[in-house]
Protein backbone atom coordinates (compact mmCIF):
# COMPACT_ATOMS: atom_id res chain seq x y z
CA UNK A 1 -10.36 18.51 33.63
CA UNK A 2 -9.27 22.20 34.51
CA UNK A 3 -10.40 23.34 31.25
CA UNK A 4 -13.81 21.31 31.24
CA UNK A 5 -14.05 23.25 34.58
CA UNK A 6 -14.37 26.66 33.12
CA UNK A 7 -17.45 25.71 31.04
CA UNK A 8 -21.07 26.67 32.24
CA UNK A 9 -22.36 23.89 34.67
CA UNK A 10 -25.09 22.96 31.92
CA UNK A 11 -22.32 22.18 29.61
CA UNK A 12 -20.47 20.00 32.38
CA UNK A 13 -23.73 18.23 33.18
CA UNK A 14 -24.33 17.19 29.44
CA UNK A 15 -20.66 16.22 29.02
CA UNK A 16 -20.87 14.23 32.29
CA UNK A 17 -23.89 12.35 30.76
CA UNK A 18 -22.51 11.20 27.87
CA UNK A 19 -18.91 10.24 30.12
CA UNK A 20 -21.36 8.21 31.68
CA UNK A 21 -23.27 6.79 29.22
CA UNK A 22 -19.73 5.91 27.41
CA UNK A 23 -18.57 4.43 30.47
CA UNK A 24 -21.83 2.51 31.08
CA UNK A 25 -21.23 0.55 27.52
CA UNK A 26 -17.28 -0.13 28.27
CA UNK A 27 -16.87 -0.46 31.51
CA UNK A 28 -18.23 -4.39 31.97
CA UNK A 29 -17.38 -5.21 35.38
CA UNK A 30 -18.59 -2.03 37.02
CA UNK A 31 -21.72 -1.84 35.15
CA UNK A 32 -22.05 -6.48 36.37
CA UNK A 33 -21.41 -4.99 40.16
CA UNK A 34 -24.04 -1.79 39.68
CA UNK A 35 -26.57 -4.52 38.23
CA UNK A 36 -26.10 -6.39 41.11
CA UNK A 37 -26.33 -4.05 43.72
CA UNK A 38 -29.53 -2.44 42.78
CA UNK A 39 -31.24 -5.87 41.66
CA UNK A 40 -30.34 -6.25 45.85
CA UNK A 41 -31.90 -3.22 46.80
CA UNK A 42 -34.50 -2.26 45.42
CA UNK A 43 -36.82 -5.83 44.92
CA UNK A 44 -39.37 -4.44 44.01
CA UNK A 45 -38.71 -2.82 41.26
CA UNK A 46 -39.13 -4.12 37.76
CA UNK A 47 -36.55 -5.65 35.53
CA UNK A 48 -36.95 -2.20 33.00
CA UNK A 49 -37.20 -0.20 36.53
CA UNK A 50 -33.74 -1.55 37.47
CA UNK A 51 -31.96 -1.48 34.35
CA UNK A 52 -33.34 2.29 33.92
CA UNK A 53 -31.70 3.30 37.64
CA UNK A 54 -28.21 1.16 36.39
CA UNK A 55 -28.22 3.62 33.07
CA UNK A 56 -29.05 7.00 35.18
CA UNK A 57 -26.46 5.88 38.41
CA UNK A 58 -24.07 6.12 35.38
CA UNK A 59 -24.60 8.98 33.80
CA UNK A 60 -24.74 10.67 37.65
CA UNK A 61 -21.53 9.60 37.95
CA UNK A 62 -20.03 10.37 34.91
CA UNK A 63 -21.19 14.20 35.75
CA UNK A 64 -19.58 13.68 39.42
CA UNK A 65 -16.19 12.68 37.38
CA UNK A 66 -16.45 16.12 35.65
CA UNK A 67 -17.58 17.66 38.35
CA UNK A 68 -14.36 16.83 39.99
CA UNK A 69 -12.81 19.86 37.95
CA UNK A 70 -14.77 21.96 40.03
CA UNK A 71 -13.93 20.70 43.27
CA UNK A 72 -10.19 20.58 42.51
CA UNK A 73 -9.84 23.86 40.22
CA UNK A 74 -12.25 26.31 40.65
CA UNK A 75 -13.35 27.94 43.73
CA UNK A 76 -17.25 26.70 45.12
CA UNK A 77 -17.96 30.09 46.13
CA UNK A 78 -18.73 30.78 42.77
CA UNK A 79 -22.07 27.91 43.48
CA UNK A 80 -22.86 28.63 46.13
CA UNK A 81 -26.05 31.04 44.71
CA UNK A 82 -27.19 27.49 43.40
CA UNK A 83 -26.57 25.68 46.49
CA UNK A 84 -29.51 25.06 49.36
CA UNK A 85 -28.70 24.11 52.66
CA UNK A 86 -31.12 22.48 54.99
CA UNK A 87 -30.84 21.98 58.80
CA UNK A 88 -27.81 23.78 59.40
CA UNK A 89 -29.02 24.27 62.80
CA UNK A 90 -28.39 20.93 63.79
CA UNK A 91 -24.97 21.08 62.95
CA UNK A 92 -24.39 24.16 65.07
CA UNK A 93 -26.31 22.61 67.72
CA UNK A 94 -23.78 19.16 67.65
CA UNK A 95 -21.10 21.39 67.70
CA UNK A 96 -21.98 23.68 70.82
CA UNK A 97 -21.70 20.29 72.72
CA UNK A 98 -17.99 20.84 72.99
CA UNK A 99 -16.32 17.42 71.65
CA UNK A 100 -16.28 17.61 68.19
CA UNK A 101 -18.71 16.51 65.41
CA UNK A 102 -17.79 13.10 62.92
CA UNK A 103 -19.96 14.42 59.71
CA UNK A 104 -21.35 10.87 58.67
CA UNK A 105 -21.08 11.03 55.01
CA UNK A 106 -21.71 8.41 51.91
CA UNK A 107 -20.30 8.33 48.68
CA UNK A 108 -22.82 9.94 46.79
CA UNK A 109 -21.85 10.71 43.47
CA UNK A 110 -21.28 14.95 44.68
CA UNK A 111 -18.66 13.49 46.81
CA UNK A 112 -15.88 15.60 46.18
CA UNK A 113 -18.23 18.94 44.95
CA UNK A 114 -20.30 18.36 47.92
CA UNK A 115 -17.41 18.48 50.07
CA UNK A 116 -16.28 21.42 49.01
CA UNK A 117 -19.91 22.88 48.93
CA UNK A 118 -19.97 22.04 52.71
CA UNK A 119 -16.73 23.97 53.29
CA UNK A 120 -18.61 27.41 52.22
CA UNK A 121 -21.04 26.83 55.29
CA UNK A 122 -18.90 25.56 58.06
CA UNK A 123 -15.42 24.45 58.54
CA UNK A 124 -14.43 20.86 58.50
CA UNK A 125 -11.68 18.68 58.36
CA UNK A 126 -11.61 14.93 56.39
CA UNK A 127 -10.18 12.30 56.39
CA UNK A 128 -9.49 10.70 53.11
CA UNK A 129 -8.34 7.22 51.40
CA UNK A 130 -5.18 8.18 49.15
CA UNK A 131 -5.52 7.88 45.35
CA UNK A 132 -3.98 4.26 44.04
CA UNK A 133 -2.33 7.29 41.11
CA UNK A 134 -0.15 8.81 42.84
CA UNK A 135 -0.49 12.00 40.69
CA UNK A 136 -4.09 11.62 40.81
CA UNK A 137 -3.94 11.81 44.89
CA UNK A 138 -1.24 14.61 44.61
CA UNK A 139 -4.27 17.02 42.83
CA UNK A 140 -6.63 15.35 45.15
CA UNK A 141 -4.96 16.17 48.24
CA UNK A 142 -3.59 19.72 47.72
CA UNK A 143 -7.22 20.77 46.67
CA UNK A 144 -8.35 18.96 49.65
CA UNK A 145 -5.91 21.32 51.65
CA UNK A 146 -7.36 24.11 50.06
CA UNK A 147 -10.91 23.35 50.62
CA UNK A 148 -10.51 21.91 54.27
CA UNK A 149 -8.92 22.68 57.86
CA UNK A 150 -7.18 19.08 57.80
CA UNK A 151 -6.54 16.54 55.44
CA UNK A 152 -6.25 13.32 58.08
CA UNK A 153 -4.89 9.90 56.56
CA UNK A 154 -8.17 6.99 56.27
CA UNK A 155 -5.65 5.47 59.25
CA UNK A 156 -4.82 8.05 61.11
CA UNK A 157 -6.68 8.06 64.13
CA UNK A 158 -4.30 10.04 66.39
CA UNK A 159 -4.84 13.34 64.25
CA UNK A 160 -8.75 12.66 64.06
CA UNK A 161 -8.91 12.65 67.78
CA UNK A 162 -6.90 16.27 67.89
CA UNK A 163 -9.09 17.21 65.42
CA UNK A 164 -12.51 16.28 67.77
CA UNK A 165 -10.36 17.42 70.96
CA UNK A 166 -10.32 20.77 69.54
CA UNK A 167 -13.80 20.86 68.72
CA UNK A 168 -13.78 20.38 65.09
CA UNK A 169 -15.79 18.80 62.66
CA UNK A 170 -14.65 15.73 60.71
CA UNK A 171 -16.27 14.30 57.13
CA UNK A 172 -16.24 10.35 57.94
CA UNK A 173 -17.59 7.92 55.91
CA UNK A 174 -18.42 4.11 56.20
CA UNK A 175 -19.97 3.02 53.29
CA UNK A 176 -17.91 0.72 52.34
CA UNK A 177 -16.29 -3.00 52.21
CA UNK A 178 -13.14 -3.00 54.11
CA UNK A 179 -12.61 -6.45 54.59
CA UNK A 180 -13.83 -8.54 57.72
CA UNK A 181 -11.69 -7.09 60.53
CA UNK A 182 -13.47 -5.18 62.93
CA UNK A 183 -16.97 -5.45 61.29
CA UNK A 184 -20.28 -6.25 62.24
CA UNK A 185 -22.72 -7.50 59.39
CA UNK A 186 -25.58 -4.66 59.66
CA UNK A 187 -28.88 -4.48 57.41
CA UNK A 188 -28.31 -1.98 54.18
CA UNK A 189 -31.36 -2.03 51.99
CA UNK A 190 -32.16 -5.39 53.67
CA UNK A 191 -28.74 -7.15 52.95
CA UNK A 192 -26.09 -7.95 55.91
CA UNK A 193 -23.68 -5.53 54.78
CA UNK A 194 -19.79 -5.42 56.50
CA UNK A 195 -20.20 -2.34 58.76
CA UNK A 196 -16.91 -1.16 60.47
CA UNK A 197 -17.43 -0.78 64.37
CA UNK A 198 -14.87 2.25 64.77
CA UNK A 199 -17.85 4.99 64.72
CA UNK A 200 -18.92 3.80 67.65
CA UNK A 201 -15.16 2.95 69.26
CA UNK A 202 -14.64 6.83 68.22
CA UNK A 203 -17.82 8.15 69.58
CA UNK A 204 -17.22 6.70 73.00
CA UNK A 205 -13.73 7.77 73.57
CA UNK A 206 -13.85 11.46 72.19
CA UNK A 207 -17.55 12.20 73.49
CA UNK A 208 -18.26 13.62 69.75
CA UNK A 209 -21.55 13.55 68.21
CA UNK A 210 -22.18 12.21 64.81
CA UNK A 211 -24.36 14.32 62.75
CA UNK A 212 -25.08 12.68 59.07
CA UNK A 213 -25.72 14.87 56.08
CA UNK A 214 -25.65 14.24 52.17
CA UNK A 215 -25.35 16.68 49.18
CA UNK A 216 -27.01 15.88 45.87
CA UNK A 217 -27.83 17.84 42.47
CA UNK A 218 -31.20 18.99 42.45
CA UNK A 219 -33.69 17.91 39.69
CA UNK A 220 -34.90 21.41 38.54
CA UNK A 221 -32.13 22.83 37.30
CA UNK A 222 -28.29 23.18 38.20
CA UNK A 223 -27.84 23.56 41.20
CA UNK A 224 -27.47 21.26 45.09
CA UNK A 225 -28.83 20.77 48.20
CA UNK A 226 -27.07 19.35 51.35
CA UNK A 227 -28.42 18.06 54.47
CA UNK A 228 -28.08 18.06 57.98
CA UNK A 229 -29.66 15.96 60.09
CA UNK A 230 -29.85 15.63 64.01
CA UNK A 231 -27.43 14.14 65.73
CA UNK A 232 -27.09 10.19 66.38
CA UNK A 233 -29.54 9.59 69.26
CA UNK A 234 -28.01 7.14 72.19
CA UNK A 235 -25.18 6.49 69.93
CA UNK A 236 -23.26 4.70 71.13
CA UNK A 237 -24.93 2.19 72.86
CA UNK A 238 -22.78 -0.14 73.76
CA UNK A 239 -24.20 -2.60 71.12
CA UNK A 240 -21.93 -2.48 67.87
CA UNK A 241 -24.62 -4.54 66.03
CA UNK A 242 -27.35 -1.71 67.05
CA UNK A 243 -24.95 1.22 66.26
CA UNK A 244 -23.78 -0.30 62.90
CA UNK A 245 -27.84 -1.06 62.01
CA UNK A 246 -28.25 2.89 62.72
CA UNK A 247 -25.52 3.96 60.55
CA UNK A 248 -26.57 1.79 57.94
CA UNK A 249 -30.70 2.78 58.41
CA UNK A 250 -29.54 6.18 57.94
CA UNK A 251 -27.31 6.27 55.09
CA UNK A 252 -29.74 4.54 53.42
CA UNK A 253 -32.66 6.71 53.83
CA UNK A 254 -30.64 9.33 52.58
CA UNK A 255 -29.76 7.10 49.08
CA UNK A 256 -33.36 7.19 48.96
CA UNK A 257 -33.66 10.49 48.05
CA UNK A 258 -31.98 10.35 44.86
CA UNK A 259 -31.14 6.64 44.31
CA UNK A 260 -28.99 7.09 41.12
CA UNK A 261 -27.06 9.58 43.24
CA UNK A 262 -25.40 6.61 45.00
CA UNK A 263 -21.69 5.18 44.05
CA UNK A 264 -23.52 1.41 42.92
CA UNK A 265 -20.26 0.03 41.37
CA UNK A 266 -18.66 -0.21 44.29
CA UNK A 267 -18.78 -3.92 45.69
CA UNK A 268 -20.71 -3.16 49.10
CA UNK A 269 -21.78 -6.27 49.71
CA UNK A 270 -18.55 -8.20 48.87
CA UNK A 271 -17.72 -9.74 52.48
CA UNK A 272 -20.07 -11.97 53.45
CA UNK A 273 -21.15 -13.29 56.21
CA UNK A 274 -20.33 -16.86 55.64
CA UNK A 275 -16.95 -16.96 54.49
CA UNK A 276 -17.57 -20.10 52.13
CA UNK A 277 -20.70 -18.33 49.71
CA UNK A 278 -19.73 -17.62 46.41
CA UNK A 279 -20.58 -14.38 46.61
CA UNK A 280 -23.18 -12.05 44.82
CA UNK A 281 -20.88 -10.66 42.07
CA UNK A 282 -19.82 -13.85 41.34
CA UNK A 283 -20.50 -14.06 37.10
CA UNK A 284 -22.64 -16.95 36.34
């Protein structure tokens, strides 16, 4: 990966399109739960329509694997020529508030380039689930450490609110299954999706605003955008189901830009809300 890194970012794109494309033809049960997802979400497209956004989520991927090299080895200054940032002013405005800012991200397929894309613009902390290799989270966090303020464990909640006390910002994500404690099930893409209620538990307590924002490769040529957007209006509410249905609203208008962008094999929908259905990634 370090010495895929040094290549020209045309050559990394290309090799990350045929990673994908290899992985797309091996890897069976991630290309079942991709299938799924986006047979799910997007209705009304056709069969072809589908199976053509399955073949280019993988090949986005595949270049966000080698794009990883970047991230972790080289340093994103060297991008950031290619890099357009939009509505950086309402970042700046969250953050005069005084309480911190929770940077609601996704897992786009720029996750970890995009992260360290952001870092050239403002500072920012994350938090972060650890690696199941543990040599693969050792690289993973010590570039992390290089790239951000803070690298705060996905649990640790104590050193997220000293991050917000002190006015920073924090990249939080919660796009994803995490079982059935503490959830509500909120509308993504017009399916009751798990949502986990601790955005809103954190919002109240530290005062913080939460500002969403995306990153993804543009379509004329190498190089990214990332996006700010305004802050969270009346968030929170004091309705989880309302907050979660926000969250969820606006992660997903921002998959919309570039829906092949998105991380599809993950399992997003796999809690449901009746604990006795089979399930939609069930294999028939």
């Amino acid at each position: 990966m370090w010495c895929v890194s040094r290549l020209p970012i045309r050559v990394q794109w290309w090799l990350g399109k045929l990673a994908g494309l290899l992985a797309l033809r091996l890897a069976g049960s991630r290309r079942h739960i991709a299938q799924v997802n986006i047979r799910l979400c997007f209705p009304e497209l056709t069969a072809a329509q589908q199976s053509a956004l399955v073949r280019n989520a993988f090949i986005a991927n595949g270049i966000g694997l080698l794009e990883l090299g970047i991230a972790w080895f080289r340093d994103p200054a060297k991008l950031t020529g290619i890099t357009r940032v939009h509505g950086l002013e309402h970042f700046e405005e969250a953050l005069a508030h005084g309480k911190g800012v929770l940077l609601l991200g996704g897992h786009y397929s720029t996750l970890d380039l995009g992260g360290s894309l952001v870092t050239e613009f403002i500072e920012a902390d994350v938090m972060q689930r650890d690696h199941n290799n543990p040599l693969m989270n050792a690289v993973m966090t010590r570039a992390r450490e290089r790239r951000y303020g803070t690298v705060l464990g996905a649990r640790d909640l104590r050193g997220l609110f000293r991050s917000l006390k002190k006015n920073r910002a924090v990249w939080y994500a919660t796009d994803q299954d995490y079982g059935r404690k503490d959830i509500v099930f909120a509308p993504f893409f017009g399916i009751p999706a798990g949502t986990i209620t601790a955005t809103s538990r954190i919002a109240e307590r530290s005062g913080c605003k939460v500002v969403p924002f995306s990153h993804f490769r543009r379509d004329d040529g190498p190089g990214y955008d990332i996006y700010f957007h305004p802050a969270l209006e009346n968030f929170p509410s004091g309705n989880d189901l309302q907050d979660a249905t926000l969250i969820n609203q606006t992660i997903e208008r921002e998959v919309r830009r570039a829906p092949d962008q998105y991380l599809w094999m993950h399992r997003r929908f796999k809690t449901r809300p009746d604990e006795n259905d089979p399930g939609f990634y069930k294999r028939r």
